[in-house]
Protein backbone atom coordinates (compact mmCIF):
# COMPACT_ATOMS: atom_id res chain seq x y z
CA UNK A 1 -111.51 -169.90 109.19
CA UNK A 2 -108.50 -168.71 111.00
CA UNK A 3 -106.46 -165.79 109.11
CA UNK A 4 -102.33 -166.11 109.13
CA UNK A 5 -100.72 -163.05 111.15
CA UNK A 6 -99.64 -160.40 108.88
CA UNK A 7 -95.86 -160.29 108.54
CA UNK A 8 -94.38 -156.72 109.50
CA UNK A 9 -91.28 -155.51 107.71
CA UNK A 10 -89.73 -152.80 106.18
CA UNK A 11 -91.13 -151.17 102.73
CA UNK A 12 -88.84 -150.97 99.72
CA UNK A 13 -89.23 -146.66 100.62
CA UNK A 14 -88.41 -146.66 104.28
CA UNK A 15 -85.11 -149.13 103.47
CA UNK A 16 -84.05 -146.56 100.27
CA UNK A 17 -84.56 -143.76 103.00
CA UNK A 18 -82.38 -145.62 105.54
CA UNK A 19 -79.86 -145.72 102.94
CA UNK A 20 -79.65 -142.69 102.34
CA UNK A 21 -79.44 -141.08 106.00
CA UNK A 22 -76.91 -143.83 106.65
CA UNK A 23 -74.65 -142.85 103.40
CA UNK A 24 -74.76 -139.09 104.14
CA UNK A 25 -74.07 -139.53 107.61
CA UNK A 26 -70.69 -141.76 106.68
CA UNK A 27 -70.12 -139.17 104.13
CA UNK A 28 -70.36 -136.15 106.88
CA UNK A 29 -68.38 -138.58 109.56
CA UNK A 30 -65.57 -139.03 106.56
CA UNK A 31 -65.20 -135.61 105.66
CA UNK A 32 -64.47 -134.65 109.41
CA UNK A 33 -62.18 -137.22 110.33
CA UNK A 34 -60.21 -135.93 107.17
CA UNK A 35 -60.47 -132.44 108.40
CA UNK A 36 -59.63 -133.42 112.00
CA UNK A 37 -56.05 -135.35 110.26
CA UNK A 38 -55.62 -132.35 107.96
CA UNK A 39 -55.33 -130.07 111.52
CA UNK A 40 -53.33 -132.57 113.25
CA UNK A 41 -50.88 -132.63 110.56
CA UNK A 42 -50.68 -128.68 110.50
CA UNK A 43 -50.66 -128.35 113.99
CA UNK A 44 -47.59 -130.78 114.09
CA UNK A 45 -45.75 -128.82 111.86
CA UNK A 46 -46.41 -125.73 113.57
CA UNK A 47 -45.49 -127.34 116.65
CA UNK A 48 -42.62 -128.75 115.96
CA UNK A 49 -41.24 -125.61 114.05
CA UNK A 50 -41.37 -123.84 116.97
CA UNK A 51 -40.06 -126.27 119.22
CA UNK A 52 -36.67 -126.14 116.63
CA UNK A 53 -36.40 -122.76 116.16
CA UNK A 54 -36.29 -122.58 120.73
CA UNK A 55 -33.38 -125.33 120.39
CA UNK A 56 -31.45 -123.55 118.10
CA UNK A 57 -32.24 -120.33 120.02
CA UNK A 58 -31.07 -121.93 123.02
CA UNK A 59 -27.74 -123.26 121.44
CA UNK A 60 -26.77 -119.77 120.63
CA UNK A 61 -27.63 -118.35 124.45
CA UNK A 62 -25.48 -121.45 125.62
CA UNK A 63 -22.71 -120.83 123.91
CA UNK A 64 -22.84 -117.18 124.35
CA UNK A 65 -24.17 -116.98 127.97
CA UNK A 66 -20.31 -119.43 128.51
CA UNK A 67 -18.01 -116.70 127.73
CA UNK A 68 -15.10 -116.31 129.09
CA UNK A 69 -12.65 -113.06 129.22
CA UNK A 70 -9.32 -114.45 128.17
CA UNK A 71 -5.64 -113.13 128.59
CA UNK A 72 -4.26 -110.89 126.02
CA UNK A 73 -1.78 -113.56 125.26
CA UNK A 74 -3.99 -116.21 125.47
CA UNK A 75 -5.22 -116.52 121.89
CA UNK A 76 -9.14 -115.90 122.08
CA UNK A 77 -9.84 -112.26 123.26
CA UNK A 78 -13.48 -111.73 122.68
CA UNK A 79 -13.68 -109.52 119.55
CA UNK A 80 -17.21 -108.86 117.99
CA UNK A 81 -18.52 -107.22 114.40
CA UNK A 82 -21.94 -107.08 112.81
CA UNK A 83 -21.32 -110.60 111.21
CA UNK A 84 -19.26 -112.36 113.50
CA UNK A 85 -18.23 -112.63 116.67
CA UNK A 86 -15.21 -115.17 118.16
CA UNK A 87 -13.71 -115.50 121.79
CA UNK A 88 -13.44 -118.13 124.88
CA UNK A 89 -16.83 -119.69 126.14
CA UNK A 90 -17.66 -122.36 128.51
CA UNK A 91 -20.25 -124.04 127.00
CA UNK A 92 -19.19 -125.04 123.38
CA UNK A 93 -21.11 -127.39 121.35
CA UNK A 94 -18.49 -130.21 121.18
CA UNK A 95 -17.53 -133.38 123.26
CA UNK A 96 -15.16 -130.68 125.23
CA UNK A 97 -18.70 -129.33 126.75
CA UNK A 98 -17.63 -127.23 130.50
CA UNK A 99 -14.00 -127.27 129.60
CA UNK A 100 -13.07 -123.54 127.96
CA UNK A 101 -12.37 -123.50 124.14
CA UNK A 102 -11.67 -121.33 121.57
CA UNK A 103 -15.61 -120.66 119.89
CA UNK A 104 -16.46 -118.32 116.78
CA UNK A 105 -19.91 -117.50 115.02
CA UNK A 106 -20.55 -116.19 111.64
CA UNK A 107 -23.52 -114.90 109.48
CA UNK A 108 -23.39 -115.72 105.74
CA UNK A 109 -25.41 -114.63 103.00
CA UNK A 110 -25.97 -117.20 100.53
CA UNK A 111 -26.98 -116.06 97.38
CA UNK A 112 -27.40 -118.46 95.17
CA UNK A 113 -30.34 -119.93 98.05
CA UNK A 114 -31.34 -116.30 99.56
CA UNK A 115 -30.66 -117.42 102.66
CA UNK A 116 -28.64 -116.19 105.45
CA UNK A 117 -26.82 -118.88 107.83
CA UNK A 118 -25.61 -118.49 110.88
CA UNK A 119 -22.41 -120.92 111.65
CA UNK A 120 -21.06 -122.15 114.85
CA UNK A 121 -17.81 -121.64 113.62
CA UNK A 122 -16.83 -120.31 110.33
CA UNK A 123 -19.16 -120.26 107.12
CA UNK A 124 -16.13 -122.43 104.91
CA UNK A 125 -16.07 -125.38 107.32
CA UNK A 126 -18.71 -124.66 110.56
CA UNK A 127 -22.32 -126.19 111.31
CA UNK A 128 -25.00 -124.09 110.39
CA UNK A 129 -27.47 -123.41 113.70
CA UNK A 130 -30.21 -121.33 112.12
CA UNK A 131 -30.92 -119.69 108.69
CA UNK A 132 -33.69 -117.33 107.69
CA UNK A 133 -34.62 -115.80 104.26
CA UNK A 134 -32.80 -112.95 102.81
CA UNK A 135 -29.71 -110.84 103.25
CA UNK A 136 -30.12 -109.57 107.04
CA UNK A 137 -29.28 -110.36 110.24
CA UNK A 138 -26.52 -108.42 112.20
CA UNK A 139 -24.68 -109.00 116.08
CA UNK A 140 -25.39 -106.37 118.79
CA UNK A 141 -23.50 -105.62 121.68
CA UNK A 142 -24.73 -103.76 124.89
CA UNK A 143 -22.69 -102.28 127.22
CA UNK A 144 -23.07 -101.79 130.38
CA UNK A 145 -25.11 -98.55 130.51
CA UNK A 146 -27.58 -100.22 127.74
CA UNK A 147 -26.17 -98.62 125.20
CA UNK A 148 -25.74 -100.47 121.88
CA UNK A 149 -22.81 -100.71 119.37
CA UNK A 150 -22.14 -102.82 116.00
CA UNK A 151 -18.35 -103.74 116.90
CA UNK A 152 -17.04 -104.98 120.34
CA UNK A 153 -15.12 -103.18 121.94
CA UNK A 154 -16.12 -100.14 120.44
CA UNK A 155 -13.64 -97.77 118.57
CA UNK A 156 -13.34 -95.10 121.44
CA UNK A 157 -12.57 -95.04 125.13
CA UNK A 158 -11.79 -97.87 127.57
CA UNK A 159 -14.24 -101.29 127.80
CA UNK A 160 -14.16 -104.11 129.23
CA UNK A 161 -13.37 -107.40 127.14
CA UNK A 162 -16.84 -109.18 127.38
CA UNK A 163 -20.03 -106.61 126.91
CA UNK A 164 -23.02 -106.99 129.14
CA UNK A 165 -25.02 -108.60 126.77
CA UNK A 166 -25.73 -110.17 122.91
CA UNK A 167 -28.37 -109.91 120.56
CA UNK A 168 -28.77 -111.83 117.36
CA UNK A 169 -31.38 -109.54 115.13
CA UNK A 170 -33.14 -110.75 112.18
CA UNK A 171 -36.29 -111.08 110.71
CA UNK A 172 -38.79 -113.95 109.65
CA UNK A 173 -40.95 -113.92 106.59
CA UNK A 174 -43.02 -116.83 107.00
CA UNK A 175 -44.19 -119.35 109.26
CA UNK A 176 -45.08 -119.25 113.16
CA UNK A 177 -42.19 -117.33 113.58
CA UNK A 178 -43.00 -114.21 110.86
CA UNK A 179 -41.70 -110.77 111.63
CA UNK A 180 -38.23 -109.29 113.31
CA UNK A 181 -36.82 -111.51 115.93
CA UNK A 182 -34.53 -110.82 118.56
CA UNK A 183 -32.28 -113.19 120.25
CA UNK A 184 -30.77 -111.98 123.24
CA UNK A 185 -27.89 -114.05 125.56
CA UNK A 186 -25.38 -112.61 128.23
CA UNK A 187 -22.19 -113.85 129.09
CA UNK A 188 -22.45 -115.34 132.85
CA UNK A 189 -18.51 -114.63 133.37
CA UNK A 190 -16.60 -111.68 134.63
CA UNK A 191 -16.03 -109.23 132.33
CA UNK A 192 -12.01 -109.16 132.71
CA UNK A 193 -9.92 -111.97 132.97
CA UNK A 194 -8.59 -112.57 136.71
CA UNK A 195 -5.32 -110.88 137.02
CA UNK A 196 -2.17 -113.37 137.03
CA UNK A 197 1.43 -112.63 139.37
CA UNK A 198 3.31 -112.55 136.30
CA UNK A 199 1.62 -109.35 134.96
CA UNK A 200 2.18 -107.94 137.93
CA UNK A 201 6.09 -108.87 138.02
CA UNK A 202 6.02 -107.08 134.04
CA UNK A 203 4.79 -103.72 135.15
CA UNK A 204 6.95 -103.68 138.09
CA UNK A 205 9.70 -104.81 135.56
C-alpha cells in the first residue's frame, strides 16, 4: 500500500513568530524614517537661517563697502552716530544700483516686540534688513590707525570724510547664530572727495 507524501508547511508558531519579527522590524524601520524627516526638517531650518542671516549681512557690506566721499555742498556728507549712519554709496539697494545716491541706515528699538531693527533708510518709512532680540546694537567707526570711535568724524582734530572701516555690533540670543556678532564692511572709495576747479577759483577768490 503506497503512503501519500507528507505535505510540508508552516506551523501556526513559526507563522505567529514571523509576524512578529516582521511587525517589529516595520515598527523599528518607521520610527527611523520619522527620525531621519524630523533631522531633515531641523537641518533645513538651520540651514537656511544661516544662509539669510549671510544675505542680509552681505546687503549691509554692499551698501557700505559703495561709499562715496561727497562735496560739502553736495547734500550727503558721510556723517555717522551709534544708531545711524547716512552719506553717498555706490551700491544702494534700489533699481538706481552703480549710479551714486543719497543712502541712510538706522537702528530702532521696538518695544512693544523687544526687538531691535536695523532699516535701510529711516525706521518711519525704510525696509528693515535684519533685527535681533533686545535693546542693543550700536555703529563703529575705525580710523585709520585702528582706533575706534562711536560718532564719525570724531569731535576733535582733523579726519577724513569716510573712516577706514564699519562695524555693525550686536548680539544673538538664540539660534545658529547665538552670542555677539560683528559685522564688519569698508568703504572701497577714496576717503575725500576729488578736488573740483571751482574750489580752487574760491580760495584764490
Amino acid at each position: 500500500m503506497r503512503t501519500r507524501p507528507r505535505l510540508q508547511g508552516f506551523t501556526l508558531i513559526e507563522m505567529l513568530v514571523v509576524l512578529i519579527i516582521v511587525g517589529m522590524t516595520t515598527t523599528l524601520l518607521f520610527q527611523m524614517l520619522s527620525q531621519t524627516f524630523r533631522m531633515q526638517r531641523y537641518a533645513g531650518i538651520e540651514i537656511t537661517d544661516v544662509e539669510a542671516g549671510t544675505m542680509q549681512s552681505d546687503w549691509l557690506r554692499q551698501v557700505i563697502n559703495g561709499l562715496q566721499p561727497d562735496y560739502p555742498d553736495g547734500g550727503s556728507v558721510f556723517a555717522g552716530t551709534a544708531r545711524s549712519l547716512s552719506g553717498l554709496s555706490n551700491n544702494p539697494l534700489t533699481v538706481d544700483y552703480g549710479a551714486p545716491a543719497a543712502i541712510a541706515l538706522e537702528l530702532a528699538y521696538d518695544r512693544d516686540h523687544d526687538l531691535t531693527r536695523l532699516f535701510y533708510g529711516h525706521a518711519k518709512d525704510g525696509t528693515v534688513l535684519m533685527y535681533w532680540p533686545h535693546d542693543v546694537g550700536r555703529f563703529v567707526y575705525v580710523d585709520a590707525n585702528g582706533d575706534t570711535h562711536d560718532t564719525w568724524p570724531p569731535p576733535l582734530g582733523q579726519w577724513p570724510q569716510l573712516p577706514q572701516a564699519i562695524r555693525l555690533e550686536f548680539e544673538q540670543d538664540e539660534g545658529p547664530n547665538s552670542g555677539p556678532q560683528v559685522v564688519v564692511a569698508t568703504p572701497d572709495g577714496p576717503s575725500e572727495p576729488a578736488p573740483r576747479v571751482r574750489d580752487f577759483v574760491n580760495k584764490v577768490m
